[in-house]
C-alpha atoms as a PDB file:
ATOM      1  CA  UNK A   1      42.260 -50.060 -24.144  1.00  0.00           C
ATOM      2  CA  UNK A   2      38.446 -50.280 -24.750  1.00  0.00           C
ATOM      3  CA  UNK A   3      39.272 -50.642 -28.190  1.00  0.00           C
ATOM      4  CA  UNK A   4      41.585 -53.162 -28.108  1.00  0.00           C
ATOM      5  CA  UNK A   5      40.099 -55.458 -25.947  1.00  0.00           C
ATOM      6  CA  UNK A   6      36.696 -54.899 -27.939  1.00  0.00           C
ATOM      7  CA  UNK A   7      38.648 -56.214 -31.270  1.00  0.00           C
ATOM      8  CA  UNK A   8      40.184 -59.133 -29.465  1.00  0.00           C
ATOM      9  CA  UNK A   9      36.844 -60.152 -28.095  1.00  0.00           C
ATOM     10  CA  UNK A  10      35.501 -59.875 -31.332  1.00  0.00           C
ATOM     11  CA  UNK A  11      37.885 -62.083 -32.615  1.00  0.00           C
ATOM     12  CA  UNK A  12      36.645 -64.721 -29.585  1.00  0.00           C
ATOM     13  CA  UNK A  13      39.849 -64.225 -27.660  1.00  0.00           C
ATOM     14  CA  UNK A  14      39.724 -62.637 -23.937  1.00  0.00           C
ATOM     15  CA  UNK A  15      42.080 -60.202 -23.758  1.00  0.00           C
ATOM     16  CA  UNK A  16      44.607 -61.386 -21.230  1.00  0.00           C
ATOM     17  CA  UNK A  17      45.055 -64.537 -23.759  1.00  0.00           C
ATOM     18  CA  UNK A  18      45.563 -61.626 -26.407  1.00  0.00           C
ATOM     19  CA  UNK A  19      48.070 -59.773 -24.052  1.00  0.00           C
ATOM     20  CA  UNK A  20      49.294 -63.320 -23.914  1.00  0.00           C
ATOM     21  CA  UNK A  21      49.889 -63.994 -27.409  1.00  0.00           C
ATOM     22  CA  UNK A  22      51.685 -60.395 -28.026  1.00  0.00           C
ATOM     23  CA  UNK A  23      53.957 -60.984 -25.168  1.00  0.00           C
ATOM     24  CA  UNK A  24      55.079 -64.674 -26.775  1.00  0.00           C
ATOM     25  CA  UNK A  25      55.058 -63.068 -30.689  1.00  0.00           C
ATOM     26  CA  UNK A  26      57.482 -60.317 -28.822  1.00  0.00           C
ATOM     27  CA  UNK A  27      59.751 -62.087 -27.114  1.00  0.00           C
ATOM     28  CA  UNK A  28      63.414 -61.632 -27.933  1.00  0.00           C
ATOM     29  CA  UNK A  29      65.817 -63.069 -24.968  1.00  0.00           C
ATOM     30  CA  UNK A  30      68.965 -65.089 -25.191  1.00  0.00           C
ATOM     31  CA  UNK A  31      66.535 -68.042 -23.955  1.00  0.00           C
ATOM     32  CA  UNK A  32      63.121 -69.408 -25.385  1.00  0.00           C
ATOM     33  CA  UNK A  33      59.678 -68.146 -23.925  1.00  0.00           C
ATOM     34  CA  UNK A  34      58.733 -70.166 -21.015  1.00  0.00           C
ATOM     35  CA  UNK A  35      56.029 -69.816 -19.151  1.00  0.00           C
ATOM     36  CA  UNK A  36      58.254 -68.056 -15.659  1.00  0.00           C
ATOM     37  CA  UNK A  37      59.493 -65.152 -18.377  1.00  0.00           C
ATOM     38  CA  UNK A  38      55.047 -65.372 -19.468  1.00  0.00           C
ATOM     39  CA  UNK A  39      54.315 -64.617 -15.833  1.00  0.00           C
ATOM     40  CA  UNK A  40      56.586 -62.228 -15.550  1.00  0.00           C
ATOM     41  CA  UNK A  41      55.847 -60.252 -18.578  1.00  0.00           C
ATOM     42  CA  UNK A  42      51.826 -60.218 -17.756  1.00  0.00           C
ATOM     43  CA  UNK A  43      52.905 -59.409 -14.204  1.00  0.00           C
ATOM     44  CA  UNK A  44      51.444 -62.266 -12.882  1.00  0.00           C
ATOM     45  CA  UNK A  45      52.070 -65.384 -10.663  1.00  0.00           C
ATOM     46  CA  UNK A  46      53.075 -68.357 -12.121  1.00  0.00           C
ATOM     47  CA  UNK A  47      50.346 -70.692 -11.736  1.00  0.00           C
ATOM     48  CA  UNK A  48      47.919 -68.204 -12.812  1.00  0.00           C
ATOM     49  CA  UNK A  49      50.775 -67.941 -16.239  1.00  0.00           C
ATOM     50  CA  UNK A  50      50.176 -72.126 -16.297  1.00  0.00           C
ATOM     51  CA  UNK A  51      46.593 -71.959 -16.128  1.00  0.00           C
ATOM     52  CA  UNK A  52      46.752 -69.175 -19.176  1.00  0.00           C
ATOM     53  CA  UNK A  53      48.879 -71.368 -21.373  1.00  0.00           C
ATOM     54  CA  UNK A  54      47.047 -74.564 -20.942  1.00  0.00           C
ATOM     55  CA  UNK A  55      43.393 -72.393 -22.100  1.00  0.00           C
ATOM     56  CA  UNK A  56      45.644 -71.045 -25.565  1.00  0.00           C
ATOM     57  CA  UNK A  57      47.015 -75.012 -25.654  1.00  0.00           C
ATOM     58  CA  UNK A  58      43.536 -75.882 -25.775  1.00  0.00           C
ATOM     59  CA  UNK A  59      42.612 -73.157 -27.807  1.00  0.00           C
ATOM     60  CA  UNK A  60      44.595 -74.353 -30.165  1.00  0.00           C
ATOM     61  CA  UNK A  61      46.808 -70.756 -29.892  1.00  0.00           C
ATOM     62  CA  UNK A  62      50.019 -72.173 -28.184  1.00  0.00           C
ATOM     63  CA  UNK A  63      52.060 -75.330 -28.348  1.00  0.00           C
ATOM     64  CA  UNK A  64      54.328 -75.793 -25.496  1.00  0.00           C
ATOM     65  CA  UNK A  65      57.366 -78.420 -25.961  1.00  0.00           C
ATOM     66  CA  UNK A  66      60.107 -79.541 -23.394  1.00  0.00           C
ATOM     67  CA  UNK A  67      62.947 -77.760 -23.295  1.00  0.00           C
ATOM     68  CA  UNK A  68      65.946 -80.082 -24.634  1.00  0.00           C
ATOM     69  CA  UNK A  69      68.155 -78.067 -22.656  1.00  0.00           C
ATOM     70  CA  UNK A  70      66.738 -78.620 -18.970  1.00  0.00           C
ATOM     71  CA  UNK A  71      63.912 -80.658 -19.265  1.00  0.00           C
ATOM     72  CA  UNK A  72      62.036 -79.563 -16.574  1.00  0.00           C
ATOM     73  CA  UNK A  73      60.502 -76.366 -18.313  1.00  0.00           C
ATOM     74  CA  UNK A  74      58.220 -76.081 -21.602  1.00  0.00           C
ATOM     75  CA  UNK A  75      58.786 -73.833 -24.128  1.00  0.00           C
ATOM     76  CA  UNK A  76      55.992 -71.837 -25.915  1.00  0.00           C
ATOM     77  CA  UNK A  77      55.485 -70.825 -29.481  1.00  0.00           C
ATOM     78  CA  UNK A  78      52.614 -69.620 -31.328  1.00  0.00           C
ATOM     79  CA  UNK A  79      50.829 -71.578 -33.787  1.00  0.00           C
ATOM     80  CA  UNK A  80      49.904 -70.769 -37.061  1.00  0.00           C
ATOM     81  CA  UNK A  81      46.039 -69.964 -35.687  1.00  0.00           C
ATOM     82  CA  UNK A  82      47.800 -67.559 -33.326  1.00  0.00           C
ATOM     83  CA  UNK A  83      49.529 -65.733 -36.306  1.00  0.00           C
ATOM     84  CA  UNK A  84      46.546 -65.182 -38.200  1.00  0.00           C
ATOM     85  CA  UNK A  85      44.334 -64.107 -35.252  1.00  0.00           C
ATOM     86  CA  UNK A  86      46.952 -61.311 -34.125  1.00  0.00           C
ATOM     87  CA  UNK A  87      47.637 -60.494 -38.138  1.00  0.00           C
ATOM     88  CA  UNK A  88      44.097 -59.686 -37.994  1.00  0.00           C
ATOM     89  CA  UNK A  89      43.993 -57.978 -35.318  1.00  0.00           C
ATOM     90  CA  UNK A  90      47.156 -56.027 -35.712  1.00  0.00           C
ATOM     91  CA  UNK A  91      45.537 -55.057 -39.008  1.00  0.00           C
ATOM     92  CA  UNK A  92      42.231 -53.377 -37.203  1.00  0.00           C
ATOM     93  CA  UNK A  93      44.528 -51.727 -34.601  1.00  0.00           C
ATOM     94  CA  UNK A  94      46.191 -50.340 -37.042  1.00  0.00           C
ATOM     95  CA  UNK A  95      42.906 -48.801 -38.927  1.00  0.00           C
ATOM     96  CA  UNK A  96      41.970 -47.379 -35.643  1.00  0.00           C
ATOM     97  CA  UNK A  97      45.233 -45.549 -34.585  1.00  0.00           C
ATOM     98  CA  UNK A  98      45.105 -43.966 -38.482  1.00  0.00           C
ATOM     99  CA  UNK A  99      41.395 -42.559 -37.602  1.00  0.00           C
ATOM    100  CA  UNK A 100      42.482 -41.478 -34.047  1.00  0.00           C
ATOM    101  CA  UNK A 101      45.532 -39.639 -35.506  1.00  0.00           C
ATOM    102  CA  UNK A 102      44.414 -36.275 -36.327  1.00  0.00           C
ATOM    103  CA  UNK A 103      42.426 -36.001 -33.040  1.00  0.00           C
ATOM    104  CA  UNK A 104      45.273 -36.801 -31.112  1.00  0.00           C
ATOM    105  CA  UNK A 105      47.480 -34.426 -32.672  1.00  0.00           C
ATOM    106  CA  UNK A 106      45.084 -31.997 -32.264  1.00  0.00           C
ATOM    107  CA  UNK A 107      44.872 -32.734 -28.803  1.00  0.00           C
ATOM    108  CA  UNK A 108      48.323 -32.473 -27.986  1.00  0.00           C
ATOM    109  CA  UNK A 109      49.031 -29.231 -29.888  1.00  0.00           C
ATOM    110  CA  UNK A 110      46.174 -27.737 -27.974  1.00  0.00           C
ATOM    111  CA  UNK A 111      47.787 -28.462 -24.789  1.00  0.00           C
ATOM    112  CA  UNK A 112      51.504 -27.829 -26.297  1.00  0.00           C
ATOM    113  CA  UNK A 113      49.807 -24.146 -27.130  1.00  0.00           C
ATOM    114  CA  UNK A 114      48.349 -23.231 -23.785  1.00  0.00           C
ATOM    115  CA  UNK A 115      51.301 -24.457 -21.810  1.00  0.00           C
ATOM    116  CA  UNK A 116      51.830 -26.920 -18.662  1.00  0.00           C
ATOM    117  CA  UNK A 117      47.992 -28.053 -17.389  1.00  0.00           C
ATOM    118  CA  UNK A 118      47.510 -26.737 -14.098  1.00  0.00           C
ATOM    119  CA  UNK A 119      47.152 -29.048 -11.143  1.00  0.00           C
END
């Protein structure tokens, strides 16, 4: 987690706008990303979910449309800044889970050798 939010502050993005971002590039429901199903997804309240979306509107990371279907919620989609700052970052997570490979598998068959841990 260190890592990850090291990378995305790197990049000049705090990392619950990065969480942000990952949860609207993942989204796949029946209905478009609003900001409710944002909240809910980042486990937090909905105004806090507003406030969040109108810093990545600003940031130029989000744009956020009315919904032609009920026009009382916004729909969010990632702009093309977005895509290149997680392609970039995917990119360096990816580097570091290839380094951390080895040691984890070592890890694991260490403790797969000697059995349960004991509490």
């Amino acid at each position: 987690m260190d890592f990850s939010a090291s990378a995305a502050q790197e990049e000049g993005l705090p990392v619950q706008q990065h969480q942000a971002l990952l949860a609207i590039r993942g989204h796949r429901g029946e209905e478009p990303m609003t900001i409710g199903i944002l909240a809910e997804r980042l486990l937090i309240a909905p105004h806090s979910a507003t406030e969040l979306v109108g810093r990545l509107v600003a940031a130029g990371y989000v744009s956020r449309h009315t919904d032609p279907a009920d026009k009382r919620r916004q729909t969010l989609g990632l702009t093309a800044k977005a895509d290149d700052v997680l392609r970039r970052l995917t990119a360096i997570h990816l580097t570091e889970i290839r380094e951390m490979a080895p040691k984890l598998i070592d890890m694991l068959q260490n403790l797969q050798a000697g059995g349960e841990p004991e509490a």
